[in-house]
N, C-alpha and C. Protein backbone atom coordinates (compact mmCIF):
# COMPACT_ATOMS: atom_id res chain seq x y z
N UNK A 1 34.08 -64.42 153.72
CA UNK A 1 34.81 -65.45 154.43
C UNK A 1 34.31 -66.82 154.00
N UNK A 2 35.59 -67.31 153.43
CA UNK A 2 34.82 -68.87 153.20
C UNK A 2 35.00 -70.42 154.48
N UNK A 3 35.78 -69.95 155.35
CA UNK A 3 36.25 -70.78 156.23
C UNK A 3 35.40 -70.46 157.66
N UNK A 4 34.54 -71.54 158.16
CA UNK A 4 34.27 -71.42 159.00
C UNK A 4 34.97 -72.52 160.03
N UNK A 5 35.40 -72.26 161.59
CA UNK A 5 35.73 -72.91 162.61
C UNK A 5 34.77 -72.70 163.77
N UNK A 6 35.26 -73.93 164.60
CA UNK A 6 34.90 -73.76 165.85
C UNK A 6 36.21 -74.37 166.61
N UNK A 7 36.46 -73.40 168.00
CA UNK A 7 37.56 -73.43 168.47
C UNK A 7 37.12 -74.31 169.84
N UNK A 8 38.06 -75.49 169.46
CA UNK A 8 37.92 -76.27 170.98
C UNK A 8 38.73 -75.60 172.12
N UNK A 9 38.27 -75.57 173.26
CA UNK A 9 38.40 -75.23 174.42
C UNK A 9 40.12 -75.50 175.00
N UNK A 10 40.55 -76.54 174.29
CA UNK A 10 42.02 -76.70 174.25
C UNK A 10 42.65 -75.91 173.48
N UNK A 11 42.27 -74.99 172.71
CA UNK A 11 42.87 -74.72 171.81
C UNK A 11 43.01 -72.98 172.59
N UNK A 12 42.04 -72.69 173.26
CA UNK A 12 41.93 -71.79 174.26
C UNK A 12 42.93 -71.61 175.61
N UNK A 13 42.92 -72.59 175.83
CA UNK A 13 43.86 -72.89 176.86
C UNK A 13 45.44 -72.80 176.48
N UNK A 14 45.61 -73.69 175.55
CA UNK A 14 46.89 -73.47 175.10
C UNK A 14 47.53 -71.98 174.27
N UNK A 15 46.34 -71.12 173.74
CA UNK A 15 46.93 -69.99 173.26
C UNK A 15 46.91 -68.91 174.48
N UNK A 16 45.95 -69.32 176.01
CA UNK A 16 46.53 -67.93 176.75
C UNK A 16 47.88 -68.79 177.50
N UNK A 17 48.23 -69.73 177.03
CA UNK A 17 49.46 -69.81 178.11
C UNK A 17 50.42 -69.74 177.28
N UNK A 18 50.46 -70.07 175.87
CA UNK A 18 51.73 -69.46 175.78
C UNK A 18 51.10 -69.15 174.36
N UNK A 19 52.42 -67.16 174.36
CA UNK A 19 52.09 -66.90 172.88
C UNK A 19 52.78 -67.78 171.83
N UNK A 20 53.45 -68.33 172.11
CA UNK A 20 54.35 -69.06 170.19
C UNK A 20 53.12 -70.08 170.14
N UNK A 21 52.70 -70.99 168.78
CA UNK A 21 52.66 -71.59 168.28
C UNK A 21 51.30 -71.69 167.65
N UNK A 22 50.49 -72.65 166.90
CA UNK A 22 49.38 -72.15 166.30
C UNK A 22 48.06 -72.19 166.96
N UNK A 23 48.19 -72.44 168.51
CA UNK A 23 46.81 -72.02 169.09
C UNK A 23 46.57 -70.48 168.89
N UNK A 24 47.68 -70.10 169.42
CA UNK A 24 47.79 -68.34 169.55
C UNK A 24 47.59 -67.78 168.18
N UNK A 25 47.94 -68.10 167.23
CA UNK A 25 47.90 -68.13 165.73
C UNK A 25 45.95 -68.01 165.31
N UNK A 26 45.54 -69.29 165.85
CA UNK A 26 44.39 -69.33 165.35
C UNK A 26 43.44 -68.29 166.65
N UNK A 27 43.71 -68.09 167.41
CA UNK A 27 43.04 -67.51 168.26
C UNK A 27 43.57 -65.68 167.87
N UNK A 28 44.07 -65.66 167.40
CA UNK A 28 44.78 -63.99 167.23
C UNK A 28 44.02 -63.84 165.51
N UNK A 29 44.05 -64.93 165.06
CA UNK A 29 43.25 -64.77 163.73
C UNK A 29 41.73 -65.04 163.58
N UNK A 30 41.15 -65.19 164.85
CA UNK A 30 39.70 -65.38 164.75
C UNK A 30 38.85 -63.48 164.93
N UNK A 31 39.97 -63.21 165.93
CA UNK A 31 39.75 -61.79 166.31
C UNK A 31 40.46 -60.51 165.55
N UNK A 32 40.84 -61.57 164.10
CA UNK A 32 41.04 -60.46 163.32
C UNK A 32 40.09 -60.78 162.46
N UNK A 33 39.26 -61.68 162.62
CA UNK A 33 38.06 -61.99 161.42
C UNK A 33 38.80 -62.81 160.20
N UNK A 34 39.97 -63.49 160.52
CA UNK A 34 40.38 -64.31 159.02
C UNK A 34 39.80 -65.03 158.70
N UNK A 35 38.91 -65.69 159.62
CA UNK A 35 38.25 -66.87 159.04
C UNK A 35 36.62 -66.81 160.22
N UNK A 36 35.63 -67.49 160.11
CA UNK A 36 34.40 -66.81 160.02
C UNK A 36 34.32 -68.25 161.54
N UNK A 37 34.59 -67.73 162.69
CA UNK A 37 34.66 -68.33 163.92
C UNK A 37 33.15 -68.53 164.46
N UNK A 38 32.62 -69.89 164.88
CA UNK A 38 31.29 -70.26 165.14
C UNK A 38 31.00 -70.21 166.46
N UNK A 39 30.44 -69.79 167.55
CA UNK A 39 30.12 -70.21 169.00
C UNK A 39 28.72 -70.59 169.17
N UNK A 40 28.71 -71.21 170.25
CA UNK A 40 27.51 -71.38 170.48
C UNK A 40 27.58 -70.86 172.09
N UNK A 41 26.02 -70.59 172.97
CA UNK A 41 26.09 -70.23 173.95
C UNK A 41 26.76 -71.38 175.24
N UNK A 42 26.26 -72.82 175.01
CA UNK A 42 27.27 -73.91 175.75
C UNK A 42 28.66 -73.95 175.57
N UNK A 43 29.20 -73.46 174.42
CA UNK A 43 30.64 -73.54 174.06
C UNK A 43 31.25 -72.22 174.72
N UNK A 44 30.33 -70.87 174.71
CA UNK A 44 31.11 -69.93 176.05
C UNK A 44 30.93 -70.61 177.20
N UNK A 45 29.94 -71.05 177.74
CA UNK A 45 30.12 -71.47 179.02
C UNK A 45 31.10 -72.33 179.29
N UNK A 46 31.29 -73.37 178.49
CA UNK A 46 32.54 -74.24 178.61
C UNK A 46 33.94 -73.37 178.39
N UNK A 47 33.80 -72.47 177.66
CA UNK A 47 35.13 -71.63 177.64
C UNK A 47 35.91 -71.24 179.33
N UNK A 48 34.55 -70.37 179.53
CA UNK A 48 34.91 -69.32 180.94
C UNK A 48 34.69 -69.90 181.61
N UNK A 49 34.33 -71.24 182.06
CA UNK A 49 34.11 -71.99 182.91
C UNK A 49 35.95 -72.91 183.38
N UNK A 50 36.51 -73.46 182.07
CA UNK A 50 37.43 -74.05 181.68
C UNK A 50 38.58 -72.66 182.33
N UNK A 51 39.15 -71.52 180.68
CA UNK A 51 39.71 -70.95 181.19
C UNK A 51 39.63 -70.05 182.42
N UNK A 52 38.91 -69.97 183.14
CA UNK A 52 38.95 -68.90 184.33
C UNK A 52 39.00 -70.05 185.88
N UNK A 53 39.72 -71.30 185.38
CA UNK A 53 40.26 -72.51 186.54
C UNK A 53 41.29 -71.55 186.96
N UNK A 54 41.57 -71.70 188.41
CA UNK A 54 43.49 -71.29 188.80
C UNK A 54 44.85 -71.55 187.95
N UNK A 55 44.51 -72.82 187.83
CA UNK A 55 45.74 -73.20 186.99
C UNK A 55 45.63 -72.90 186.03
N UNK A 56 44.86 -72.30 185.17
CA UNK A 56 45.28 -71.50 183.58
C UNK A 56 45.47 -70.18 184.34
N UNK A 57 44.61 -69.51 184.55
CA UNK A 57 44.98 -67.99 185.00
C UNK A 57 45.93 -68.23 185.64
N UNK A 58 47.01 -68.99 186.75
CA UNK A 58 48.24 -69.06 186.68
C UNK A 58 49.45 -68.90 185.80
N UNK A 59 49.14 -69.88 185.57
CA UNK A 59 49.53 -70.28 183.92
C UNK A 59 50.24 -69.37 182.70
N UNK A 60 48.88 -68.65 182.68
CA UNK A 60 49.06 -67.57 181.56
C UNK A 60 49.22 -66.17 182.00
N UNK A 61 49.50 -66.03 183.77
CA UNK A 61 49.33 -64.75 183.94
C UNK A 61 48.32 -63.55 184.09
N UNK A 62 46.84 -64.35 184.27
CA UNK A 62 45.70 -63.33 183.70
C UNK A 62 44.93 -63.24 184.94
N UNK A 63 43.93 -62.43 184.65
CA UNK A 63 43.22 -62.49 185.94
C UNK A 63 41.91 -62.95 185.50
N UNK A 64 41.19 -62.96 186.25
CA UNK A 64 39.63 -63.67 185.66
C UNK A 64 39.16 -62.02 184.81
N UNK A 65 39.05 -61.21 184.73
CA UNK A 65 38.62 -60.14 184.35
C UNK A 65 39.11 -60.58 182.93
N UNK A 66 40.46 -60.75 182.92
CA UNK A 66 40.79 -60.45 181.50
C UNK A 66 40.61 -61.53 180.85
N UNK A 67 40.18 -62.35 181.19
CA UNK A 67 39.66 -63.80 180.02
C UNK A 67 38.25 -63.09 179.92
N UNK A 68 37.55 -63.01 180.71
CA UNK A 68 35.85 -62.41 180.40
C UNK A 68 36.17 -61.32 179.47
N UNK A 69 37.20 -60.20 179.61
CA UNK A 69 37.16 -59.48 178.70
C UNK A 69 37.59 -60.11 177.03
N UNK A 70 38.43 -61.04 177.25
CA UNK A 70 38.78 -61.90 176.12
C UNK A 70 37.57 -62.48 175.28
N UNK A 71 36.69 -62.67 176.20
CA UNK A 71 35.58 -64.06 175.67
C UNK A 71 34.62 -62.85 175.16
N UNK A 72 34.59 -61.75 175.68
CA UNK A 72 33.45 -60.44 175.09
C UNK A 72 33.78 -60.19 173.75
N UNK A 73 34.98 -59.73 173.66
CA UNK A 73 35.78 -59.63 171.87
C UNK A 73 35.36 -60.94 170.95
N UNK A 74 35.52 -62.37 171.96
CA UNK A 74 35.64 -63.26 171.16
C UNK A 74 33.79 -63.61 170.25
N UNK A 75 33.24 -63.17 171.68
CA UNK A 75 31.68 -63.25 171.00
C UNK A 75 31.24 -62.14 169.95
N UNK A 76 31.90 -60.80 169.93
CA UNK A 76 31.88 -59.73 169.19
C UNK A 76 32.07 -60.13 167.61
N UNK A 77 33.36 -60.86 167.36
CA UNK A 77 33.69 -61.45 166.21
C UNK A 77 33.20 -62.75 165.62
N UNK A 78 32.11 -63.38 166.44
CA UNK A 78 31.88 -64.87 166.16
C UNK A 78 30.57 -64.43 165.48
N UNK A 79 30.03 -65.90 164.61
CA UNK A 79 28.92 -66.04 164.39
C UNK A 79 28.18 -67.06 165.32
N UNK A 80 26.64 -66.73 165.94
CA UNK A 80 26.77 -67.40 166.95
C UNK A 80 25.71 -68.59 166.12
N UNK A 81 25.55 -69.61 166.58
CA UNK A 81 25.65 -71.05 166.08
C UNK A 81 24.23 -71.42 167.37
N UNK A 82 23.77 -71.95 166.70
CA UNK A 82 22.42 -73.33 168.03
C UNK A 82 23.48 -74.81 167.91
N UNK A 83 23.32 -75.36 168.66
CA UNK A 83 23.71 -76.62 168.52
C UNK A 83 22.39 -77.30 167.95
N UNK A 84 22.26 -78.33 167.08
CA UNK A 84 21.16 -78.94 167.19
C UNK A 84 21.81 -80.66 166.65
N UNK A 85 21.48 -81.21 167.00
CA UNK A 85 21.59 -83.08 167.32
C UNK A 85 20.23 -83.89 166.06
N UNK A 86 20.47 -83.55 164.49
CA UNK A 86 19.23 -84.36 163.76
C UNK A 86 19.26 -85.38 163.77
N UNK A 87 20.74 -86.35 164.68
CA UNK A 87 20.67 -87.77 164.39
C UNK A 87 20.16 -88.27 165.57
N UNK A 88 20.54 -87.66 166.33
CA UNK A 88 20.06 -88.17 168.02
C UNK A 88 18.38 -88.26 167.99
N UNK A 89 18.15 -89.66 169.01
CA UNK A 89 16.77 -89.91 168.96
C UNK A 89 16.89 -90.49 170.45
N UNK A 90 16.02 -90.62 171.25
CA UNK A 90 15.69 -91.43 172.12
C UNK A 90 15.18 -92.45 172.50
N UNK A 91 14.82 -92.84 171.27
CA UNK A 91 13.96 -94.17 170.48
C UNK A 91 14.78 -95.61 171.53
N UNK A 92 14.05 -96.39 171.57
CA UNK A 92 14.94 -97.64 171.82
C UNK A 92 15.03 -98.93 170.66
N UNK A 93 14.81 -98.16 169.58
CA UNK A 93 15.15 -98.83 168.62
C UNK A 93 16.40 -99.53 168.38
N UNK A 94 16.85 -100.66 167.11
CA UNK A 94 17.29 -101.27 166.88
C UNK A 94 18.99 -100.24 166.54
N UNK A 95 18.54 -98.50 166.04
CA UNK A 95 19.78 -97.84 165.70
C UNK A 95 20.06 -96.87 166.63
N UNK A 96 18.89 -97.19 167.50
CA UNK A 96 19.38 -96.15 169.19
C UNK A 96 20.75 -96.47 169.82
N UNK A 97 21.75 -97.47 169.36
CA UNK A 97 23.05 -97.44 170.07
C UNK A 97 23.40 -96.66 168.94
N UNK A 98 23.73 -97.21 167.33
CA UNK A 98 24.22 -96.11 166.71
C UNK A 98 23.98 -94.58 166.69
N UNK A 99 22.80 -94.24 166.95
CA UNK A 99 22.55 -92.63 167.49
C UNK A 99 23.73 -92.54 168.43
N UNK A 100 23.28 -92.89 169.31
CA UNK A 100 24.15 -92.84 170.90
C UNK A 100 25.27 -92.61 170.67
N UNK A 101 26.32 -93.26 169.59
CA UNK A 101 27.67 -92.94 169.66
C UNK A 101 27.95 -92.16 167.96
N UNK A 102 26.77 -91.34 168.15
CA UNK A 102 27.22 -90.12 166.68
C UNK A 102 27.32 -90.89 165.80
N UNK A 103 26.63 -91.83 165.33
CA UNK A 103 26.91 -92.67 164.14
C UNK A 103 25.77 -92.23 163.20
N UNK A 104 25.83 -91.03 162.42
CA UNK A 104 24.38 -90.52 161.86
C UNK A 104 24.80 -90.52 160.37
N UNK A 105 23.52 -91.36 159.67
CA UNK A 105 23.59 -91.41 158.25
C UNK A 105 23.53 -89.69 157.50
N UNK A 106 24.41 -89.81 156.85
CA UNK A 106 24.85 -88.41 156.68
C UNK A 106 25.16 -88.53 154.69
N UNK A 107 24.25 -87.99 154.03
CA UNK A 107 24.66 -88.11 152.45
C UNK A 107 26.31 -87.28 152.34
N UNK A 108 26.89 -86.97 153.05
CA UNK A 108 28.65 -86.36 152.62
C UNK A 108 29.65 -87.63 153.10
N UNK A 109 30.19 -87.89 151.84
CA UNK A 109 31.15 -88.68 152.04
C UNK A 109 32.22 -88.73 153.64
N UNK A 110 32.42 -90.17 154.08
CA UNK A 110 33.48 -89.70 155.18
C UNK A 110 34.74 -89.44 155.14
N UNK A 111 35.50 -88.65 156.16
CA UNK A 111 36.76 -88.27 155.65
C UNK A 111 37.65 -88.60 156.59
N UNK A 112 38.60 -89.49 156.34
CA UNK A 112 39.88 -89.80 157.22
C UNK A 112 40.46 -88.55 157.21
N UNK A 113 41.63 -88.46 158.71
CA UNK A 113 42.37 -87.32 158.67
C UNK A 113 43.29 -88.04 159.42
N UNK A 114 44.69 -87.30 158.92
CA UNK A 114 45.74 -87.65 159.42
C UNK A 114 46.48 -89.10 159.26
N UNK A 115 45.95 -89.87 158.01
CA UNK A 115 46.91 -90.97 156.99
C UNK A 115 46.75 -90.43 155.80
C-alpha cells in the first residue's frame, strides 16, 4: 500500500448517514484495505465519542452497538499512529506564537490545495 490516510471525524459522520457519495466510498475502502488508514488512540475517542451523539445514530439509523462494532473493524484494518507535536514548544520565546499556530519549519516544500 502506498497511500496512507487519516479519516476526519466528518468524514465518519457523513458516511453512516448516508450511503451515496465519497465519504461512504472512502470509509467502505479503508475496510477493504485500499489504502493503508492511520488512527491514533485520541482519534477513536473522538470518533465514538462524536458518532455515538443521538443525532447521528438518528440520523443514520444505528444503534450505539453498531458504531462500536464499526470502530472494532475500523481499528482491525488501521495502522495505529502516536500523535507526536516536534514543532510545539512551550518556550516563551520570540517563535512560541509561531509554534502555537502550527507554523513549524518543515524542509518539504508547501502545498496549496484547491487553486
Amino acid at each position: 500500500m502506498s497511500v496512507r490516510m487519516v479519516l476526519d471525524t466528518t468524514v465518519l459522520v457523513a458516511a453512516l448517514r448516508s450511503a451515496a457519495g465519497a465519504s461512504r466510498q472512502l470509509l467502505v475502502a479503508a475496510l477493504e484495505k485500499k489504502f493503508e488508514l492511520l488512527l491514533s488512540v485520541p482519534l477513536m475517542i473522538e470518533y465514538e465519542s462524536v458518532l455515538t451523539r443521538k443525532e447521528h445514530l438518528k440520523a443514520a439509523g444505528l444503534k450505539e452497538a453498531e458504531v462500536k462494532e464499526l470502530l472494532d473493524a475500523l481499528a482491525a484494518v488501521a495502522e495505529p499512529v502516536v500523535p507526536s507535536f516536534p514543532c510545539w514548544s512551550r518556550s516563551t520565546s520570540a517563535t512560541s506564537s509561531r509554534r502555537l499556530f502550527g507554523i513549524c519549519e518543515s524542509p518539504l516544500p508547501a502545498r496549496r490545495f484547491g487553486n
